[in-house]
PDB file of N, CA and C in Angstrom:
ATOM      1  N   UNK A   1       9.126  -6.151  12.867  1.00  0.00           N
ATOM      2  CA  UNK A   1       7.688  -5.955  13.013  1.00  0.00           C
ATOM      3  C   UNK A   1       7.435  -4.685  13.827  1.00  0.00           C
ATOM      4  N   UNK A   2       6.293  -4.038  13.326  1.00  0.00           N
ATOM      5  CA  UNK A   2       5.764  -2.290  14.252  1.00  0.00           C
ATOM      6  C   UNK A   2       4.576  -3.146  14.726  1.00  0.00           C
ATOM      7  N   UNK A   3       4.597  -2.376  16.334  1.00  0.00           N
ATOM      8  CA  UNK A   3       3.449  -2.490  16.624  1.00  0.00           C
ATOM      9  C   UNK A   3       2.630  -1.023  16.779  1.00  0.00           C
ATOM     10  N   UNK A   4       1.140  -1.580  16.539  1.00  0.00           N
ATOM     11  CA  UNK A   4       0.270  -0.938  16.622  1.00  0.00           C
ATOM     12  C   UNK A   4      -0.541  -1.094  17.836  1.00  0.00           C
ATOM     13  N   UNK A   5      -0.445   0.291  18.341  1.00  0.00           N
ATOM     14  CA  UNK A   5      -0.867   0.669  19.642  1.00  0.00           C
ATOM     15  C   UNK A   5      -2.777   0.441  19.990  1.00  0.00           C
ATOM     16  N   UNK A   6      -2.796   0.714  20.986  1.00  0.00           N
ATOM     17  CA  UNK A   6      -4.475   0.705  21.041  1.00  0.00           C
ATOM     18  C   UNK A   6      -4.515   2.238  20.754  1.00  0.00           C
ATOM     19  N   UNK A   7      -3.857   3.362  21.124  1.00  0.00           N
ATOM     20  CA  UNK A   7      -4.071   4.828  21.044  1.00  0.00           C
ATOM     21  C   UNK A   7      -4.104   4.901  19.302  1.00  0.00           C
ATOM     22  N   UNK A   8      -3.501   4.166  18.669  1.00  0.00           N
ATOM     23  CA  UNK A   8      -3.439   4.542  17.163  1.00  0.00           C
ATOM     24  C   UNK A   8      -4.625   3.384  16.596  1.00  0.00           C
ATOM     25  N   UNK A   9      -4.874   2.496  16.906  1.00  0.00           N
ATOM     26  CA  UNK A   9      -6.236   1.932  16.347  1.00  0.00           C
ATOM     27  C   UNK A   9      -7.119   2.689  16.808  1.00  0.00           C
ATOM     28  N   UNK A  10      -7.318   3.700  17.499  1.00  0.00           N
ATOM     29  CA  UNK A  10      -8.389   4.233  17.911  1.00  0.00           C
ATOM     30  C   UNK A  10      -8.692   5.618  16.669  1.00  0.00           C
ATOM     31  N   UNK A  11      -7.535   5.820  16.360  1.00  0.00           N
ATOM     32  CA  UNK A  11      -6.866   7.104  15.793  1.00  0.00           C
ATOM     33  C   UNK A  11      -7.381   6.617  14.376  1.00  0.00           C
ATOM     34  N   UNK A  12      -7.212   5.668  14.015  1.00  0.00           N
ATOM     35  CA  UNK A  12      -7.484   4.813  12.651  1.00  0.00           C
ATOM     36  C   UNK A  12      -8.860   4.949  12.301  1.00  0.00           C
ATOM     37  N   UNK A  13      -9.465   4.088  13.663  1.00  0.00           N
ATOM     38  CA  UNK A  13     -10.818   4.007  13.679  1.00  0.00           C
ATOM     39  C   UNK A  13     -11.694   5.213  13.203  1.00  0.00           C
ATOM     40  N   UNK A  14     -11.026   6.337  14.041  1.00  0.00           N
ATOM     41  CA  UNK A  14     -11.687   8.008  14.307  1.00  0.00           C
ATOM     42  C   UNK A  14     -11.413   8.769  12.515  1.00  0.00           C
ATOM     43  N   UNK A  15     -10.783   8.022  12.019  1.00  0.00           N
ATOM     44  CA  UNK A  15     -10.254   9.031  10.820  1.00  0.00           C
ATOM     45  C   UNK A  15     -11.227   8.321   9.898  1.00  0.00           C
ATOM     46  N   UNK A  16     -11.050   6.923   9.893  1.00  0.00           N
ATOM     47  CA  UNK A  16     -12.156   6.131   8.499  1.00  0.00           C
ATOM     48  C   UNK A  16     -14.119   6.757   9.022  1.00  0.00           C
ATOM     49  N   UNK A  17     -14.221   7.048  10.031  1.00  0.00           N
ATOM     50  CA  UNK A  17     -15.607   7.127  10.526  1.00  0.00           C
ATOM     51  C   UNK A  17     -15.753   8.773   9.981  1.00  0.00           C
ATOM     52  N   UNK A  18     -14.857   9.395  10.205  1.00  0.00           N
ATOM     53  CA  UNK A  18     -14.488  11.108   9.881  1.00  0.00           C
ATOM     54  C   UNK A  18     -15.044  11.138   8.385  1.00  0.00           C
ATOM     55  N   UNK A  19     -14.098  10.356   7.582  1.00  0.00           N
ATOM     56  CA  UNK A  19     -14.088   9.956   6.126  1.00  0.00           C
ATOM     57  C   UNK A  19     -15.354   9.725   5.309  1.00  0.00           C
ATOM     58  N   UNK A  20     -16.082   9.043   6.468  1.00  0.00           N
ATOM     59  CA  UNK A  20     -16.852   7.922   6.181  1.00  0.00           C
ATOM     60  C   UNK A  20     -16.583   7.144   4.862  1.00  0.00           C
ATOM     61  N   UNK A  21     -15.419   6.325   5.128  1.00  0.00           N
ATOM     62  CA  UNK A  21     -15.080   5.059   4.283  1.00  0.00           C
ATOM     63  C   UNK A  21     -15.562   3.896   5.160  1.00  0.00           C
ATOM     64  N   UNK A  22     -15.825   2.684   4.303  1.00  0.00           N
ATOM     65  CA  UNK A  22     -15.602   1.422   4.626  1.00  0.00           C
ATOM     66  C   UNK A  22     -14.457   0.842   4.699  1.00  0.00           C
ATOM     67  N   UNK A  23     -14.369  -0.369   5.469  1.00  0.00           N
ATOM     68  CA  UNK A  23     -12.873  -0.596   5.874  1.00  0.00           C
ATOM     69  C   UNK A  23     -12.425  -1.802   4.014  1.00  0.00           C
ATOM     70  N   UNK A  24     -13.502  -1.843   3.706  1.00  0.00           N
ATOM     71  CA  UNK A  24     -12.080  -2.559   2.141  1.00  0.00           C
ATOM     72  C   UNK A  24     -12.336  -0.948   1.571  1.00  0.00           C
ATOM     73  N   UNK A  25     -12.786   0.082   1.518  1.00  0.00           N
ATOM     74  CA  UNK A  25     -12.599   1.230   1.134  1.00  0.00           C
ATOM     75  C   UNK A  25     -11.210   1.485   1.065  1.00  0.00           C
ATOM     76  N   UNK A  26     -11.280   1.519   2.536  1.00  0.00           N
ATOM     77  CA  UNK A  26      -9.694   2.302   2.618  1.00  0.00           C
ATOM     78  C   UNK A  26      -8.231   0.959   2.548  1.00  0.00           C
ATOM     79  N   UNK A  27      -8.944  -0.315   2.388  1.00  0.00           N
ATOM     80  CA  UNK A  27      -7.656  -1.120   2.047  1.00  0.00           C
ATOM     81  C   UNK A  27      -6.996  -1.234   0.958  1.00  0.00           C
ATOM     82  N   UNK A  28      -8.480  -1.190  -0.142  1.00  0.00           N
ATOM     83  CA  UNK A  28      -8.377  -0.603  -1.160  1.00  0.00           C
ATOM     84  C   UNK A  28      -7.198   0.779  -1.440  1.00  0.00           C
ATOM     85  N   UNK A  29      -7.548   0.947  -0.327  1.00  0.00           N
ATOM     86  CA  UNK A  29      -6.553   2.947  -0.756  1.00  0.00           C
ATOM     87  C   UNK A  29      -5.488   2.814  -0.091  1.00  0.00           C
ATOM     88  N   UNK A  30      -5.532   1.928   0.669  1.00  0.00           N
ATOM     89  CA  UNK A  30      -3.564   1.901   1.537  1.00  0.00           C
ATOM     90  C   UNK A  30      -3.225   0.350   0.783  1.00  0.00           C
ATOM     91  N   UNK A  31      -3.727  -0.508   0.569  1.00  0.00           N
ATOM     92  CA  UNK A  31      -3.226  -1.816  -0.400  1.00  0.00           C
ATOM     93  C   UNK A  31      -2.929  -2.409   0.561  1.00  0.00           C
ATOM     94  N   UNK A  32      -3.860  -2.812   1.278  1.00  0.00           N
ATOM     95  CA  UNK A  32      -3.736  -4.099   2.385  1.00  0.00           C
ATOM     96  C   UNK A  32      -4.593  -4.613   2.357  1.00  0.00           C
ATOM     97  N   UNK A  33      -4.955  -5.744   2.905  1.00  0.00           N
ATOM     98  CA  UNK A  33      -6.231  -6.926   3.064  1.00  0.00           C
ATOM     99  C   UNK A  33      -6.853  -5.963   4.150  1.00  0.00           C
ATOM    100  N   UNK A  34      -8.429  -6.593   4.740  1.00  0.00           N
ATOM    101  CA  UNK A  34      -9.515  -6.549   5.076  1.00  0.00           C
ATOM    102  C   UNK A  34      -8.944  -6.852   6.805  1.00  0.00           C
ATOM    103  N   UNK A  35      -8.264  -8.019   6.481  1.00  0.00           N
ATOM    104  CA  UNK A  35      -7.643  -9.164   7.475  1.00  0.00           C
ATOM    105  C   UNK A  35      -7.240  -8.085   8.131  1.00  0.00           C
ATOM    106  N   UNK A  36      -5.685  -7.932   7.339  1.00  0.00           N
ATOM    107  CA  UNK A  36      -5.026  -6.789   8.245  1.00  0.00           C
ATOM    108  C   UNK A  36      -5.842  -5.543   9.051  1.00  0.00           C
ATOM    109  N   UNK A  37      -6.500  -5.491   7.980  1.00  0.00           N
ATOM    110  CA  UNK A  37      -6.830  -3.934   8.587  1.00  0.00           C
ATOM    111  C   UNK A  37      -7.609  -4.260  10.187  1.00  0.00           C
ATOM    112  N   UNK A  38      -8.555  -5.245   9.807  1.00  0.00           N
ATOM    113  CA  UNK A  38      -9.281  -5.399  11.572  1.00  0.00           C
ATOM    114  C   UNK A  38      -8.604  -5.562  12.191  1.00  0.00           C
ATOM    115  N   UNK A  39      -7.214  -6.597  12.530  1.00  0.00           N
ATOM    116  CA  UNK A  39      -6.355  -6.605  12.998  1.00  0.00           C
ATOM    117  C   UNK A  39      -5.972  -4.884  13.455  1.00  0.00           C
ATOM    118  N   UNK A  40      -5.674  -4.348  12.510  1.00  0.00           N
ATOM    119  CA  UNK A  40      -4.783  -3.283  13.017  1.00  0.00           C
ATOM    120  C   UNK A  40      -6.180  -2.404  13.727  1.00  0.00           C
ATOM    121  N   UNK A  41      -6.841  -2.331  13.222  1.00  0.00           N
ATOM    122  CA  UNK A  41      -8.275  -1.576  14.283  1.00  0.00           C
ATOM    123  C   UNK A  41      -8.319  -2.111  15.200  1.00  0.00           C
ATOM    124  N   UNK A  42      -8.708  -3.126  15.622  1.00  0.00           N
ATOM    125  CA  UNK A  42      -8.666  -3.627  17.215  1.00  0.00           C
ATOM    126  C   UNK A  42      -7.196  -3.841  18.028  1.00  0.00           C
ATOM    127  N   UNK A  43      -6.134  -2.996  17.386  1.00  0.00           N
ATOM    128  CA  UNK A  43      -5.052  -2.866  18.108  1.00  0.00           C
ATOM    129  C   UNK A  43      -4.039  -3.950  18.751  1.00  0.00           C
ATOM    130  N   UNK A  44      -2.930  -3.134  19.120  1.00  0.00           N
ATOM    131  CA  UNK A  44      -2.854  -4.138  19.769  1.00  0.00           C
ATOM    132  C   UNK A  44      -2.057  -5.113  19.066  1.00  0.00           C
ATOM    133  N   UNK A  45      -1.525  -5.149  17.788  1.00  0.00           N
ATOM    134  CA  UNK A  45      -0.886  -6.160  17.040  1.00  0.00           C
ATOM    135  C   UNK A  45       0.775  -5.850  16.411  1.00  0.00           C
ATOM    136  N   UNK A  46       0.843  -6.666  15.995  1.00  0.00           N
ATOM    137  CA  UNK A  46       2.055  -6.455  15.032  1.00  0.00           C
ATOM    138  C   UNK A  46       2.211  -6.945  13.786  1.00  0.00           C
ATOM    139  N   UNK A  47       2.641  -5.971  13.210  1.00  0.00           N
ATOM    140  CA  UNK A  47       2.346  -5.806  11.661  1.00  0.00           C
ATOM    141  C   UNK A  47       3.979  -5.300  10.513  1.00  0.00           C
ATOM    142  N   UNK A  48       3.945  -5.658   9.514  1.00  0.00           N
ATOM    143  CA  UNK A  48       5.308  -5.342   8.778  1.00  0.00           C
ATOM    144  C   UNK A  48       5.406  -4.381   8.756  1.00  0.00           C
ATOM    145  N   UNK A  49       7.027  -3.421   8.364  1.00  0.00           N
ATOM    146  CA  UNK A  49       6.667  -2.497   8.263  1.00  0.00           C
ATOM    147  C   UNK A  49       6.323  -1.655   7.447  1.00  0.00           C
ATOM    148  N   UNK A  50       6.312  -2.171   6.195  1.00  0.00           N
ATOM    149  CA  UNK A  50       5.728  -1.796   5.025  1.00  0.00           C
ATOM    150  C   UNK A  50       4.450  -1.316   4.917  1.00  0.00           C
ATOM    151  N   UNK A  51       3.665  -2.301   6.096  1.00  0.00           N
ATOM    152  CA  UNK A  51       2.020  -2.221   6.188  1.00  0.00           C
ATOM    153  C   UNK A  51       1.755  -0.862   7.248  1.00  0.00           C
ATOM    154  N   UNK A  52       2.800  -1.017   8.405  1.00  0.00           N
ATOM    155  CA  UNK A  52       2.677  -0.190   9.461  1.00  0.00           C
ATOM    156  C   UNK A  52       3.145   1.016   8.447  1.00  0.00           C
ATOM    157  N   UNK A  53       4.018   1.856   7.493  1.00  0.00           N
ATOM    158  CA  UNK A  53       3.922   2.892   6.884  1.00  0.00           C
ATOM    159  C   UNK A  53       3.119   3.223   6.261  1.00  0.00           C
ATOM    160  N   UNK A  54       2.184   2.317   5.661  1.00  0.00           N
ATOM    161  CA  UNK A  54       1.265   2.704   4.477  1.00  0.00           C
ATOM    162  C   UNK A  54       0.294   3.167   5.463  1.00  0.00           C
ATOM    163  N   UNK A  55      -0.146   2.620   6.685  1.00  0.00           N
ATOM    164  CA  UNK A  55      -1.100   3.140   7.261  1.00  0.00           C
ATOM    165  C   UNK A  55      -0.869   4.155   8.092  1.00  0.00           C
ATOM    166  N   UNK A  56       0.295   4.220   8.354  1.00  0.00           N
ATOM    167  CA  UNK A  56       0.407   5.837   9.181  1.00  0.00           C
ATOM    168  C   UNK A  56       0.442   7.051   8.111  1.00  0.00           C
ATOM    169  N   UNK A  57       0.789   5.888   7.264  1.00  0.00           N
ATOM    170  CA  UNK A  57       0.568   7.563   5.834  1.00  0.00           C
ATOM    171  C   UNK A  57      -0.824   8.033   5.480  1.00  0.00           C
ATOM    172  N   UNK A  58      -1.597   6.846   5.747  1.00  0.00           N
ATOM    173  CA  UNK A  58      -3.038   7.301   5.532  1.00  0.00           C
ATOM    174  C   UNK A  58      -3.586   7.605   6.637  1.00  0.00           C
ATOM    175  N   UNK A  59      -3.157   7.688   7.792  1.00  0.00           N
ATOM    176  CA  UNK A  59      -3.812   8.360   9.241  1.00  0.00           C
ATOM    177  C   UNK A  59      -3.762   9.464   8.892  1.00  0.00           C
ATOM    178  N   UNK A  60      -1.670  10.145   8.665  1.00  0.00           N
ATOM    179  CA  UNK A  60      -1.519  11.338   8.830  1.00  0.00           C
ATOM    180  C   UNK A  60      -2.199  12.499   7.452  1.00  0.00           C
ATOM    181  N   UNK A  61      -2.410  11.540   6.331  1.00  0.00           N
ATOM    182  CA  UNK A  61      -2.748  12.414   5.159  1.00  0.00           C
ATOM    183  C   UNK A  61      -3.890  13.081   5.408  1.00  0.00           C
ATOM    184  N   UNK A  62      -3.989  14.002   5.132  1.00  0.00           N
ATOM    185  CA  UNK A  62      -5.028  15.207   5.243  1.00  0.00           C
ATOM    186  C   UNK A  62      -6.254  15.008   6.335  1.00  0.00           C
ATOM    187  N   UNK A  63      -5.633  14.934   7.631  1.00  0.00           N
ATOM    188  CA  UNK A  63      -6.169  14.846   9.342  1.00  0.00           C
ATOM    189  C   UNK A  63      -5.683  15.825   9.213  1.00  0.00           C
TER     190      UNK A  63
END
């Protein structure tokens, strides 16, 4: 299991608001639940790491 930091839910947060996506927007676009994703926005959790790559791939993509 990866955990997800509060510095990177914040980072998450700052990029979908940038975007302006909605959060099944972008679950839709990384292929995770709704669930997860609040989870991983309010930080602080632990998550697979399958889930924890897909979403650092969509932090780092075109930030």
């Amino acid at each position: 299991m990866q955990n997800i930091t509060k510095d990177q839910a914040k980072a998450i947060r700052r990029k979908r608001a940038d975007v302006q996506s909605t959060k099944s927007m972008v679950c839709r676009k990384i292929g995770i639940s709704e669930k997860t994703f609040n989870k991983i926005e309010n930080g602080e959790c632990l998550v697979k790491p399958t889930v924890y790559a897909k979403v650092m791939e969509w932090l780092a993509k075109d930030y």
